[in-house]
C-alpha atoms as a PDB file:
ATOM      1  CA  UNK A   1     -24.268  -2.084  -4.587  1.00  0.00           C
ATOM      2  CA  UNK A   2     -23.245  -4.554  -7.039  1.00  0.00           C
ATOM      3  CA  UNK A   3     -19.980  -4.659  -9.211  1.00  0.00           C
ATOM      4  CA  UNK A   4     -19.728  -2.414 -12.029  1.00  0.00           C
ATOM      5  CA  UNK A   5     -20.585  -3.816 -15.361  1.00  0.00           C
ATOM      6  CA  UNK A   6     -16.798  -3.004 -16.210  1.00  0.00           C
ATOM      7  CA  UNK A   7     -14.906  -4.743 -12.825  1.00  0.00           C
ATOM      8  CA  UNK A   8     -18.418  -7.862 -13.369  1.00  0.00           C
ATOM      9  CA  UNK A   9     -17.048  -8.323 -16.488  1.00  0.00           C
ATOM     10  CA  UNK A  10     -13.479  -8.442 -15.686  1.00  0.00           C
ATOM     11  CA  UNK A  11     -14.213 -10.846 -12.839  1.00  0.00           C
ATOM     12  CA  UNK A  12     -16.206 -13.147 -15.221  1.00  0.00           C
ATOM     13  CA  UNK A  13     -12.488 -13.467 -17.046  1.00  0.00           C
ATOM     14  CA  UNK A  14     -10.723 -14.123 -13.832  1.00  0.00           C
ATOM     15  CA  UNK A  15     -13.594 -16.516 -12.412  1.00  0.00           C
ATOM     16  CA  UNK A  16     -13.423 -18.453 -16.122  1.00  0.00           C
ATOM     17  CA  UNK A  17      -9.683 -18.929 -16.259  1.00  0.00           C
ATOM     18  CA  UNK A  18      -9.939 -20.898 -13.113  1.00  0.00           C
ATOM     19  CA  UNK A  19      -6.349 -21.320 -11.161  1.00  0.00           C
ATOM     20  CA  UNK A  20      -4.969 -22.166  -7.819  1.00  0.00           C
ATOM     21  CA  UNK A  21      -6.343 -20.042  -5.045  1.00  0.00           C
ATOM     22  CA  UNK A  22      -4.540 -18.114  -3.135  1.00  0.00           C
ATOM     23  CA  UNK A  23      -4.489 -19.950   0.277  1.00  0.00           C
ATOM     24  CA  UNK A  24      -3.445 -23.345  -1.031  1.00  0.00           C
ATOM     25  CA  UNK A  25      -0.507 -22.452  -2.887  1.00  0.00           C
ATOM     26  CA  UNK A  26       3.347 -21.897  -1.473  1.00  0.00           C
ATOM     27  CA  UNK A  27       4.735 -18.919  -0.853  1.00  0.00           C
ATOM     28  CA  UNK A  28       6.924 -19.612  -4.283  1.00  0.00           C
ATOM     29  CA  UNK A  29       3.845 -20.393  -6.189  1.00  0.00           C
ATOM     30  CA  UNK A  30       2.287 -17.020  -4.806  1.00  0.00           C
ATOM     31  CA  UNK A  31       4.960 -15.079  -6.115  1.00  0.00           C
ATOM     32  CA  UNK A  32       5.371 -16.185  -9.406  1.00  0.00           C
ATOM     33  CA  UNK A  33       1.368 -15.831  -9.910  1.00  0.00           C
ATOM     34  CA  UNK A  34       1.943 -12.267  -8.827  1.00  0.00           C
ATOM     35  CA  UNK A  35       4.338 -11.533 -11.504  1.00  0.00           C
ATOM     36  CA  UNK A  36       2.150 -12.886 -13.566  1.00  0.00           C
ATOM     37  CA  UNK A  37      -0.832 -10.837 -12.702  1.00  0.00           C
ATOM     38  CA  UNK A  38       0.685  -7.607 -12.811  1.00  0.00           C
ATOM     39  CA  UNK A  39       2.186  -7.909 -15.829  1.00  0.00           C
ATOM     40  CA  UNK A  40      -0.925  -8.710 -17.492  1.00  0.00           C
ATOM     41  CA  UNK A  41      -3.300  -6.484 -16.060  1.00  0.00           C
ATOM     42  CA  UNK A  42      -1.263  -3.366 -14.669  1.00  0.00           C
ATOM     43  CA  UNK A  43      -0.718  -1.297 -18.161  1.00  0.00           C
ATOM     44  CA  UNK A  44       1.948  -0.055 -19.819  1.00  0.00           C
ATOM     45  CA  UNK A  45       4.764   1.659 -17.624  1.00  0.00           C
ATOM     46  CA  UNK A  46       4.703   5.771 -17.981  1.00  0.00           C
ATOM     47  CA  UNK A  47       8.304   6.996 -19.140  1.00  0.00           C
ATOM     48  CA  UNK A  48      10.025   9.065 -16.368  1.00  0.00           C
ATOM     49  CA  UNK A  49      13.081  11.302 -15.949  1.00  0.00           C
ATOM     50  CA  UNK A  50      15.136   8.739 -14.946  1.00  0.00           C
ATOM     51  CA  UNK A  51      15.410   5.385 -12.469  1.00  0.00           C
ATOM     52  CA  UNK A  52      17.950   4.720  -9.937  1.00  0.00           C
ATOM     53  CA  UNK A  53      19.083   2.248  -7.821  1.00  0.00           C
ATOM     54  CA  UNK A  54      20.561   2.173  -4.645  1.00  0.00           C
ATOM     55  CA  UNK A  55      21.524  -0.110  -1.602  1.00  0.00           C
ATOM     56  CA  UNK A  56      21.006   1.432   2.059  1.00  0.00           C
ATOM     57  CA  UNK A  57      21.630  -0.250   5.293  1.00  0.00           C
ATOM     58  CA  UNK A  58      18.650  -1.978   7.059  1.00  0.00           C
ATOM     59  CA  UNK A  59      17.792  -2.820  10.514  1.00  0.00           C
ATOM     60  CA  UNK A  60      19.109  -6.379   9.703  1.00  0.00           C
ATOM     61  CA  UNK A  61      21.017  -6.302   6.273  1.00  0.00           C
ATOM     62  CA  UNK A  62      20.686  -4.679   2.993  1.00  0.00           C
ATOM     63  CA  UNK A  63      17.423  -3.109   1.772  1.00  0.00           C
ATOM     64  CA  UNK A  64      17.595  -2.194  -1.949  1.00  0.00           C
ATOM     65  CA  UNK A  65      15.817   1.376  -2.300  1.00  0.00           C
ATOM     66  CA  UNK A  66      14.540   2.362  -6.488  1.00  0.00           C
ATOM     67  CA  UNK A  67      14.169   6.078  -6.986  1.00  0.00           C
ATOM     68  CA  UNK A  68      11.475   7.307  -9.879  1.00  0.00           C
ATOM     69  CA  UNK A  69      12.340  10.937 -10.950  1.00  0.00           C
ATOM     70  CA  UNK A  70       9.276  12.312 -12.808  1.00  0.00           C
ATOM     71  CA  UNK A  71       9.547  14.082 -16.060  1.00  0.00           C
ATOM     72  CA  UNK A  72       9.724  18.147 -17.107  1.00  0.00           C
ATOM     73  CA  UNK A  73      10.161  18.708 -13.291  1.00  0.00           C
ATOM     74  CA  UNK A  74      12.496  19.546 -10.220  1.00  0.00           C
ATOM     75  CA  UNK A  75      10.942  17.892  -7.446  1.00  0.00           C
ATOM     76  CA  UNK A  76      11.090  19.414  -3.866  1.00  0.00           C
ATOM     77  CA  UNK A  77       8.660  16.362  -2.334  1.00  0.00           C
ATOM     78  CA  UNK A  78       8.906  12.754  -2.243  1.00  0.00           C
ATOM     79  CA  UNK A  79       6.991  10.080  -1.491  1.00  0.00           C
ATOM     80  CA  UNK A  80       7.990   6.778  -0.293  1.00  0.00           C
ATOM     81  CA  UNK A  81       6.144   3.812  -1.292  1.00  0.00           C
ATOM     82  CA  UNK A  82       5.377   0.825   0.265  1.00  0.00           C
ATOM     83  CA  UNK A  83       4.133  -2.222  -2.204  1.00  0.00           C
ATOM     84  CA  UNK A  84       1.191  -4.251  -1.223  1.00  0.00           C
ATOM     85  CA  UNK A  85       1.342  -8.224  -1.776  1.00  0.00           C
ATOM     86  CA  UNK A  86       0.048  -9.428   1.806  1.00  0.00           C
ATOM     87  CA  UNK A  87       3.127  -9.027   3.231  1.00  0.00           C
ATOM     88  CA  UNK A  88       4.390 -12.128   0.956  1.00  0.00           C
ATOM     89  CA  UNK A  89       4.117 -11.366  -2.891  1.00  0.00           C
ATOM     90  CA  UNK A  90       5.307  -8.370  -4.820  1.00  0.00           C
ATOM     91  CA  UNK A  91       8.607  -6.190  -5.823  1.00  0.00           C
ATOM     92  CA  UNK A  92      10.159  -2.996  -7.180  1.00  0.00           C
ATOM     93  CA  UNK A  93       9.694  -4.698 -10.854  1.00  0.00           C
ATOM     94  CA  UNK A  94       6.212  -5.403  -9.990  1.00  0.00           C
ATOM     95  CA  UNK A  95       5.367  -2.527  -9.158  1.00  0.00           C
ATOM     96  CA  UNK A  96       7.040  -0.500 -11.533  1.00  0.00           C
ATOM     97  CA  UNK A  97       4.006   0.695 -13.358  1.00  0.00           C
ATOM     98  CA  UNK A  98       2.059   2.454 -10.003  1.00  0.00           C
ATOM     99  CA  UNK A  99       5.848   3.906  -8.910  1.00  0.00           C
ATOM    100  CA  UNK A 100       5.863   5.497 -12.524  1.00  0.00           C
ATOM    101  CA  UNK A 101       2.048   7.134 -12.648  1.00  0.00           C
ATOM    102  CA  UNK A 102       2.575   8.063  -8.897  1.00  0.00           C
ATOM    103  CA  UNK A 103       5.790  10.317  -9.933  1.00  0.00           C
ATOM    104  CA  UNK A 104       4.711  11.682 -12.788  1.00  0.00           C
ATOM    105  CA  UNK A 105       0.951  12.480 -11.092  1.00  0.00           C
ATOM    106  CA  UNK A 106       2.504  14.172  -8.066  1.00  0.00           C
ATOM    107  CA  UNK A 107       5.209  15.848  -9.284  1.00  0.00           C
ATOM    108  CA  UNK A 108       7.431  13.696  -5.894  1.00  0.00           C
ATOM    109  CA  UNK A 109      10.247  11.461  -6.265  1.00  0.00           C
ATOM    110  CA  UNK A 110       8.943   8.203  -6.020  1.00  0.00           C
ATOM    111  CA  UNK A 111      11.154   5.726  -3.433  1.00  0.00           C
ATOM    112  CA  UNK A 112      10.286   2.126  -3.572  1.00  0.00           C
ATOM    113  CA  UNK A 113      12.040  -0.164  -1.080  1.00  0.00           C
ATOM    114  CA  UNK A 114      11.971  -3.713  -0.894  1.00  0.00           C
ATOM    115  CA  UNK A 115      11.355  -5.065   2.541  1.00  0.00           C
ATOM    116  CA  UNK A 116      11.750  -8.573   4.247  1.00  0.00           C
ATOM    117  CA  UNK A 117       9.169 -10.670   3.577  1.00  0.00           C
ATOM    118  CA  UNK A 118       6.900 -13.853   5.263  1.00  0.00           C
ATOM    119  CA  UNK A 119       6.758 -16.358   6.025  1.00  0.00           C
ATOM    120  CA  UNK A 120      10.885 -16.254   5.762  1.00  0.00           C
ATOM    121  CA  UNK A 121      10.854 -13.011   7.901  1.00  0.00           C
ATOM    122  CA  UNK A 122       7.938 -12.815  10.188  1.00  0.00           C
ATOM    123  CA  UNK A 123       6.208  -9.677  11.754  1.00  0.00           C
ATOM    124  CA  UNK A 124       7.771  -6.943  12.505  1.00  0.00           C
ATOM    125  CA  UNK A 125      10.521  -7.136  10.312  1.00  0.00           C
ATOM    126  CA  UNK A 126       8.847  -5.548   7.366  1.00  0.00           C
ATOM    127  CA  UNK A 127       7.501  -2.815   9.413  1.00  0.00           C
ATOM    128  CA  UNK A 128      11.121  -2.259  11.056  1.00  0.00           C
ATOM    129  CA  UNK A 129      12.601  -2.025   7.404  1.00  0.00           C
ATOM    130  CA  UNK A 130       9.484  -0.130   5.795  1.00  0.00           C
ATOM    131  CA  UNK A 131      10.594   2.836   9.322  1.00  0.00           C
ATOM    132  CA  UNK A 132      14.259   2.885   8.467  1.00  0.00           C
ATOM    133  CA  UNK A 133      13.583   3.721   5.010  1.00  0.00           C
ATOM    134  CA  UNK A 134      11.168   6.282   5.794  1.00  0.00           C
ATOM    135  CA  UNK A 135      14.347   7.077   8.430  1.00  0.00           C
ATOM    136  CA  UNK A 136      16.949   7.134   6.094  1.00  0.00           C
ATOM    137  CA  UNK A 137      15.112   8.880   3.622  1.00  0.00           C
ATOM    138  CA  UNK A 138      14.334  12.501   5.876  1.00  0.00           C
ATOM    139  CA  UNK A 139      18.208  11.883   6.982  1.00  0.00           C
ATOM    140  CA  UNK A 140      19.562  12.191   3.287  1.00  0.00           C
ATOM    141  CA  UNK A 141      16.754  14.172   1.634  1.00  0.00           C
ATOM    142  CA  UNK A 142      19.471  16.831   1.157  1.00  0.00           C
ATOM    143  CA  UNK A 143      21.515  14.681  -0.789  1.00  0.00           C
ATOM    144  CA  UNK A 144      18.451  12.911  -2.713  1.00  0.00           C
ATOM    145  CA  UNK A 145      17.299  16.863  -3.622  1.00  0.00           C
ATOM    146  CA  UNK A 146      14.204  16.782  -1.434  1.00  0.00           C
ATOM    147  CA  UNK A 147      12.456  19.119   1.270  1.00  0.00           C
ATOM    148  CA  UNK A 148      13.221  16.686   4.615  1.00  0.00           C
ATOM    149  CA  UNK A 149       9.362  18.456   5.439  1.00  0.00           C
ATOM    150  CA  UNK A 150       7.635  17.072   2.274  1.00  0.00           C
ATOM    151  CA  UNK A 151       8.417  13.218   2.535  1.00  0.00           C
ATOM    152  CA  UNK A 152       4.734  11.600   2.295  1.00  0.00           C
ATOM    153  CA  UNK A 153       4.605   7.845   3.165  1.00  0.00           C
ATOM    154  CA  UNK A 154       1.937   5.623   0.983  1.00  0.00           C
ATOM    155  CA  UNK A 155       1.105   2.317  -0.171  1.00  0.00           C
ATOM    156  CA  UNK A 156      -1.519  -0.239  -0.681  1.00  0.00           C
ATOM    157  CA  UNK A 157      -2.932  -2.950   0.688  1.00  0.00           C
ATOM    158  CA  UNK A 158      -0.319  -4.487   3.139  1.00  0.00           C
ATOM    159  CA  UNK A 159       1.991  -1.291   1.868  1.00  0.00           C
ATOM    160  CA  UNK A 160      -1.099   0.426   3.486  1.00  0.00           C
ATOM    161  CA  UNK A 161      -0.631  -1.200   6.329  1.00  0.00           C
ATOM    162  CA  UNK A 162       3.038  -0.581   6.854  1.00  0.00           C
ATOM    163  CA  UNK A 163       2.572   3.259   5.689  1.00  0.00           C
ATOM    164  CA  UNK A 164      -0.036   3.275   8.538  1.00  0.00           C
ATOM    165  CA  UNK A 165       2.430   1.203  10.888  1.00  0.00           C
ATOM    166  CA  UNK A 166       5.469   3.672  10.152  1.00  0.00           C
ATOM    167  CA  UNK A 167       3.411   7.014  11.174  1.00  0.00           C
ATOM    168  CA  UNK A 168       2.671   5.522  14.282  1.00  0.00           C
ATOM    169  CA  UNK A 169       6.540   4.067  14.825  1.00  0.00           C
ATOM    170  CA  UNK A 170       7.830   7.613  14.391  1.00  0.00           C
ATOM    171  CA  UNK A 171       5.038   9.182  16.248  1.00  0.00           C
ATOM    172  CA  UNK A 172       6.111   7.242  19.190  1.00  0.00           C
ATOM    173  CA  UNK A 173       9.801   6.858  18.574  1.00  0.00           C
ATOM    174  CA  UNK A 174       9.826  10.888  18.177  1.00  0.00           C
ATOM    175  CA  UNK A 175      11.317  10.151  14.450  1.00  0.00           C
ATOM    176  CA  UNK A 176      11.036  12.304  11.661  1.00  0.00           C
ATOM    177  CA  UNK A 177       7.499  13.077  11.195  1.00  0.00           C
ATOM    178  CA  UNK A 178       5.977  12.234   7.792  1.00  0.00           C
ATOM    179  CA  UNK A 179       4.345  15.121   5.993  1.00  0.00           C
ATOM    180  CA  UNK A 180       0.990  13.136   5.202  1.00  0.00           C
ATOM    181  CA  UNK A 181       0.017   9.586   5.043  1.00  0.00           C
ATOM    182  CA  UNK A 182      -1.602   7.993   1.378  1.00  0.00           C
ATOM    183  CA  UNK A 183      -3.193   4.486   2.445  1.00  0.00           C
ATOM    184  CA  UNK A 184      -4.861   2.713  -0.342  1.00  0.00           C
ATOM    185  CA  UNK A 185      -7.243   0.269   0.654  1.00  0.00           C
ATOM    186  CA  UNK A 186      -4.786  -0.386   3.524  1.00  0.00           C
ATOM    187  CA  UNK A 187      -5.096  -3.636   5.963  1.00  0.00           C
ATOM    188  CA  UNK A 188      -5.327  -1.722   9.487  1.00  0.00           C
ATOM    189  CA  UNK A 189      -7.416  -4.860  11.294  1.00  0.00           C
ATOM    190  CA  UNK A 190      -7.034  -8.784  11.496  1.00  0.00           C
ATOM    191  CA  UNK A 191     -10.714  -9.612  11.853  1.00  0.00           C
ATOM    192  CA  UNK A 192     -12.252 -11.735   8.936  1.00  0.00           C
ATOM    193  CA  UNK A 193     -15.768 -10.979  10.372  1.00  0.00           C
ATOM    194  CA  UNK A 194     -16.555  -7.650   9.471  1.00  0.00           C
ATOM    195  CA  UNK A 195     -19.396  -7.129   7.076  1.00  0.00           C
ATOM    196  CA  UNK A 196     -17.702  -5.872   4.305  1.00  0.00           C
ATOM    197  CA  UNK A 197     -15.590  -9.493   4.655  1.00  0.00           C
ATOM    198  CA  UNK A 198     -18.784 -11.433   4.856  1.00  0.00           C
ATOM    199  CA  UNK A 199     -20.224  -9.802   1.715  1.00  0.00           C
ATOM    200  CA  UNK A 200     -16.696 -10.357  -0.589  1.00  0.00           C
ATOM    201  CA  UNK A 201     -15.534 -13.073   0.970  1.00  0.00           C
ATOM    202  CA  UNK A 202     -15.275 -15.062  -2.459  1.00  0.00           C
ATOM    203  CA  UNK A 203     -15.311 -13.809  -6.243  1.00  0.00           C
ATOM    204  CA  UNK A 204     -14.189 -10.771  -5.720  1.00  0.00           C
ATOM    205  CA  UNK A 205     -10.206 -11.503  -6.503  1.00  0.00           C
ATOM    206  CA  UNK A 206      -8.993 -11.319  -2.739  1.00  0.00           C
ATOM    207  CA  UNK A 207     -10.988 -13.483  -0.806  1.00  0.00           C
ATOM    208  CA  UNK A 208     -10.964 -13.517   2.905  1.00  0.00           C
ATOM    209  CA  UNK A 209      -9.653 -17.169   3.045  1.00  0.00           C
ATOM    210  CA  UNK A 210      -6.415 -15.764   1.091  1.00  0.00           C
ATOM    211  CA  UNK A 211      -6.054 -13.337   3.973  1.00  0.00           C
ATOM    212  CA  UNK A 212      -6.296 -15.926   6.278  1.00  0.00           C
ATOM    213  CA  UNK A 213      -3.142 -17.327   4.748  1.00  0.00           C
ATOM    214  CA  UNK A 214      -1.507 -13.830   4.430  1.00  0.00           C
ATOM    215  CA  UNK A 215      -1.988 -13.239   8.470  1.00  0.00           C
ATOM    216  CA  UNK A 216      -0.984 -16.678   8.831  1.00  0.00           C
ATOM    217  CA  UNK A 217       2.477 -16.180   6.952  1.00  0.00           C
ATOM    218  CA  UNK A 218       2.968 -12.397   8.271  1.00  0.00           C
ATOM    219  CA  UNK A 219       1.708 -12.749  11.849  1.00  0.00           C
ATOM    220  CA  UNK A 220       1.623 -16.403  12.960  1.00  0.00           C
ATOM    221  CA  UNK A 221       1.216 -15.396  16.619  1.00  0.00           C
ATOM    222  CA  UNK A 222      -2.911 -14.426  16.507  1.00  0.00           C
ATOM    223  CA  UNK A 223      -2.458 -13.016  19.881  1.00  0.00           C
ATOM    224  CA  UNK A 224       0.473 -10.756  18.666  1.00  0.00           C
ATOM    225  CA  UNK A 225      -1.599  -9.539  15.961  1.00  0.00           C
ATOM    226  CA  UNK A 226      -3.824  -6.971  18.627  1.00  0.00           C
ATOM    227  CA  UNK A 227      -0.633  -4.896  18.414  1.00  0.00           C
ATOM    228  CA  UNK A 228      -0.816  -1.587  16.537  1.00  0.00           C
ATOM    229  CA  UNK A 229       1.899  -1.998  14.287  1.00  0.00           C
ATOM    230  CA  UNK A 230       0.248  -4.975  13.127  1.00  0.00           C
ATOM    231  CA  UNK A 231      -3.247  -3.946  13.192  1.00  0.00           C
ATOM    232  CA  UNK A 232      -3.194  -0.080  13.418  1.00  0.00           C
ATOM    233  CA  UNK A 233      -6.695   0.248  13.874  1.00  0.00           C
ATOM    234  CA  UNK A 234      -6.546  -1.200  17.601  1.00  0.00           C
ATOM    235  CA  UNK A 235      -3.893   1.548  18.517  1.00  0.00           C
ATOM    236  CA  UNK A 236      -5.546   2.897  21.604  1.00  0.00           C
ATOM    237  CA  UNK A 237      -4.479   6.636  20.283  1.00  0.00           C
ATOM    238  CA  UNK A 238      -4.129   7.729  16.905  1.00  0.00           C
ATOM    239  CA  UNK A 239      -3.513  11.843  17.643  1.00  0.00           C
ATOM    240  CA  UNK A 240      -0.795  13.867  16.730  1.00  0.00           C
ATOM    241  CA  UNK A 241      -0.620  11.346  13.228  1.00  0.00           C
ATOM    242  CA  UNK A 242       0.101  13.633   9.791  1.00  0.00           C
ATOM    243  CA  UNK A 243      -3.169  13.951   7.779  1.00  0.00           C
ATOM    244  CA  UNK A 244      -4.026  11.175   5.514  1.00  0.00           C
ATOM    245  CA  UNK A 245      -6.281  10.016   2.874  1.00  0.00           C
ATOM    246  CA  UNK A 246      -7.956   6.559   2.878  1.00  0.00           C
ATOM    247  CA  UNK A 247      -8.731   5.190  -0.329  1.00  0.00           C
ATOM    248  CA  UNK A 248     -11.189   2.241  -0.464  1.00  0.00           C
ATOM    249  CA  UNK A 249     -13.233  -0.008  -2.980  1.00  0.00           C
ATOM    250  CA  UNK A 250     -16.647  -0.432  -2.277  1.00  0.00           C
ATOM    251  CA  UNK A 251     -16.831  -4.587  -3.168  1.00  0.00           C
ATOM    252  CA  UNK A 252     -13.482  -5.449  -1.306  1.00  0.00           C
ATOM    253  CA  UNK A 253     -12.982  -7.479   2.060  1.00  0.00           C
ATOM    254  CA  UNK A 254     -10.831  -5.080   3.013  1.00  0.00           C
ATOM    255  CA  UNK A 255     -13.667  -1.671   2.651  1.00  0.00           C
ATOM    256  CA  UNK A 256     -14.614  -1.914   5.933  1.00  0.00           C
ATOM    257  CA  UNK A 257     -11.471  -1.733   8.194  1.00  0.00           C
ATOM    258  CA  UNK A 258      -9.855   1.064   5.510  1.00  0.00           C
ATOM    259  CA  UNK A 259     -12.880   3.201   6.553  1.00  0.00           C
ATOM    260  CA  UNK A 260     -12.850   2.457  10.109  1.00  0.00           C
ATOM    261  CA  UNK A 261      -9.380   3.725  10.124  1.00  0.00           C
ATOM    262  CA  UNK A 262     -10.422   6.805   8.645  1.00  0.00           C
ATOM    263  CA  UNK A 263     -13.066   7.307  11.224  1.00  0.00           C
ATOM    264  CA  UNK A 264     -10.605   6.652  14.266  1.00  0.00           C
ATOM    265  CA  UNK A 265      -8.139   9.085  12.420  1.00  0.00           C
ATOM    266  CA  UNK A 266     -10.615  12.021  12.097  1.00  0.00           C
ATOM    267  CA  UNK A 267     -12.327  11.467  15.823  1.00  0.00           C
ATOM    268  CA  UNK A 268      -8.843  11.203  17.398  1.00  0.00           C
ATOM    269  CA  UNK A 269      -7.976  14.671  15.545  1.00  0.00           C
ATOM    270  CA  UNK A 270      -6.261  13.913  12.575  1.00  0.00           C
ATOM    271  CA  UNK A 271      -7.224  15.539   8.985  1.00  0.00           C
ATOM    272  CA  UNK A 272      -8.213  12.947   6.855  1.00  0.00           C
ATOM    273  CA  UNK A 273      -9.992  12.665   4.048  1.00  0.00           C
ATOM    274  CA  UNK A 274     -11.651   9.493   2.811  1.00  0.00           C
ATOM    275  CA  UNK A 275     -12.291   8.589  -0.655  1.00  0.00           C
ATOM    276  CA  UNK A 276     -14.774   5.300  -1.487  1.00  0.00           C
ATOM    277  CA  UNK A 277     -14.414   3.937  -4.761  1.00  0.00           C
ATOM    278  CA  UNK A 278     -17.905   2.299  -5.469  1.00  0.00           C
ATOM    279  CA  UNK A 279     -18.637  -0.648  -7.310  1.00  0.00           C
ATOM    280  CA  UNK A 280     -14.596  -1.859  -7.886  1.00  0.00           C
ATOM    281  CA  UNK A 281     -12.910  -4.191  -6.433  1.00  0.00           C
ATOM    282  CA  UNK A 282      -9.110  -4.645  -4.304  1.00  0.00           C
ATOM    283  CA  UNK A 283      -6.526  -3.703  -6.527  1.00  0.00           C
ATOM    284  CA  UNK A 284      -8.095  -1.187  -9.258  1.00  0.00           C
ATOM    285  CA  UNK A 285      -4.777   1.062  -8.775  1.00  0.00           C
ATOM    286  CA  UNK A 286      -2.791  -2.223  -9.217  1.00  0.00           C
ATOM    287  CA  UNK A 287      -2.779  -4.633 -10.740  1.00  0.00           C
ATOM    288  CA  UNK A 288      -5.711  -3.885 -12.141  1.00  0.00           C
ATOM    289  CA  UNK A 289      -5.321  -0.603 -13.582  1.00  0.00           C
ATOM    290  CA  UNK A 290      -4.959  -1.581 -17.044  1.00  0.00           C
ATOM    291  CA  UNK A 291      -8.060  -3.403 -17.104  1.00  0.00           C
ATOM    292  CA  UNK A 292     -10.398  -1.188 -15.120  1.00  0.00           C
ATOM    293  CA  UNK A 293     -10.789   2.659 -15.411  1.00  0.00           C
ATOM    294  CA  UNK A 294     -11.474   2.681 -11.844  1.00  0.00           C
ATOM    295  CA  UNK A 295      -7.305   2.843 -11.130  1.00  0.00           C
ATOM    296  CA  UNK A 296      -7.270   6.194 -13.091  1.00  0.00           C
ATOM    297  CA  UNK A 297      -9.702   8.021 -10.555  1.00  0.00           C
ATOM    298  CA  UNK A 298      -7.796   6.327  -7.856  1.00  0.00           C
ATOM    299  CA  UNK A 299      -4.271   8.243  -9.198  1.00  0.00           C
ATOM    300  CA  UNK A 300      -6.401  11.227 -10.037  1.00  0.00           C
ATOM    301  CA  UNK A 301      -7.275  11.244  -5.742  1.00  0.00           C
ATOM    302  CA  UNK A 302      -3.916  10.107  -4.814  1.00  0.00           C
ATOM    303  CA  UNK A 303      -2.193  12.637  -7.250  1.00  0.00           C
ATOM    304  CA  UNK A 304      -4.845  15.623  -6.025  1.00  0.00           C
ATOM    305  CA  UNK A 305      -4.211  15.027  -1.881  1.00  0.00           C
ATOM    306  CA  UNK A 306      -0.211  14.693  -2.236  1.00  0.00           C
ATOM    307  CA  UNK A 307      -0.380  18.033  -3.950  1.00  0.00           C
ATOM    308  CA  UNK A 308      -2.203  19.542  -1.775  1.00  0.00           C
ATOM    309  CA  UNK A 309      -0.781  18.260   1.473  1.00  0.00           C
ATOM    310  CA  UNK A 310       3.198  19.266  -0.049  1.00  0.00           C
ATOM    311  CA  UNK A 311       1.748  22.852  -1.623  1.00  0.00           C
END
């Protein structure tokens, strides 16, 4: 299936304004393109109860931890957020406007750490930081006002991966368990070839050469890449994982291996439920929910299984 007329359009706009691709800029260059994107394309921010921020202790320094409280509520769940960016790009500002829609959806407290990130801090440091938040966060939930057994742990993209890589870190580190996994369009593989990579491998925003570049800043080592917390979709056992939803979009490199995952999940025993977005493109949730009406439905799903997983 084709693009939508909507997300053809909007990639007509993106194709005519031209720019740098992904893969031959710096790291710097990547990041200030990011801001740039989301703050044009991602909507307006939803008001909330209230914002907080808050410094906790990492593996290996300081992580800085921002806490949405939705409005007209007293939430008992939370859900801790992990922001996509290829492991290179993106922040808490950047991702203010997702953080916002996801509290106020769900009904949760919204937690959205920053994490170290490549090619400055190499894999698995991000994971590492991404588990001791999730760590730190069933330790104080008391304090924070939330039910230690409704913590969900979500993101997209490479947050997707790093949700996916944190289940299966305290799965086999007997942590705290997380309540339910939300992966959204997630990374779980680092092969370019799969068919859903050869059919939007250029035009459709992220192209597979600019996750060359992201696997070459986040996981330099190719051989090092086989290992699950890199590429969750070659652990050789996914049971006894919480339930999950996959969220995918049908013309994205990335389709493929989100939907893969899902199938592993379910035939190694896990509930999961997967949800294919057809005929939109990586990033309709963000940044690209202010431009295509695709990134409501994707809330509307994400909103819907985090209820129902915490009721």
């Amino acid at each position: 299936m084709a693009a939508s007329p909507e997300t053809q359009t909007f990639l007509d706009e993106v194709a005519a304004a031209g720019g740098k691709p992904w893969h031959e800029m710096t790291a710097a260059e990547a990041r200030e393109t990011w801001y740039s994107i989301c703050y044009l394309f991602a909507g307006s921010p939803e008001e909330v109860e209230s914002i907080d921020d808050q410094i906790i202790a990492g593996p290996d320094g300081d992580l800085e931890l921002r806490t949405y409280t939705p409005e007209g509520s007293d939430p008992s769940g939370a859900l801790v957020y992990f922001h996509g960016g290829g492991w290179v790009v993106g922040t808490t500002d950047t991702y203010q406007v997702p953080c916002r829609a996801l509290a106020n959806a769900t009904g949760c407290k919204v937690f959205a750490p920053t994490y170290r990130m490549a090619p400055e801090y190499r894999y698995p440091a991000a994971a590492e930081d991404c588990y001791a938040t999730f760590v730190w966060t069933a330790a104080n939930a008391e304090r924070l006002g939330v039910d230690p057994a409704k913590i969900v742990i979500g993101g997209d993209s490479a947050g997707g991966n790093l949700a996916a890589a944190v289940s299966l870190m305290a799965r086999d580190r007997g942590g705290p368990a997380p309540a339910f996994q939300l992966l959204i369009y997630p990374v779980t593989d680092h092969d370019l070839e799969t068919a859903s990579y050869r059919a939007y491998a250029e035009g459709y925003v992220l192209e597979k050469e600019a996750m060359r570049w992201f696997w070459d800043h986040y996981v330099p080592d190719v051989a090092t890449r086989d290992e699950p917390y890199a590429s969750p979709l070659r652990a050789p056992d996914l049971s006894g994982l919480p339930p999950a939803l996959v969220i995918t979009a049908e013309c994205d490199v990335l389709c493929d291996e989100g939907e893969a995952y899902a199938a592993r999940l379910e035939a190694d025993g896990v509930e999961v439920a997967l949800s294919r977005h057809e005929g939109t493109i990586h990033g309709f949730m963000h940044p690209f929910a202010g431009r295509l009406s695709d990134g409501a439905a994707g809330l509307a799903d994400a909103a819907s299984a985090v209820k129902a997983a915490l009721a």
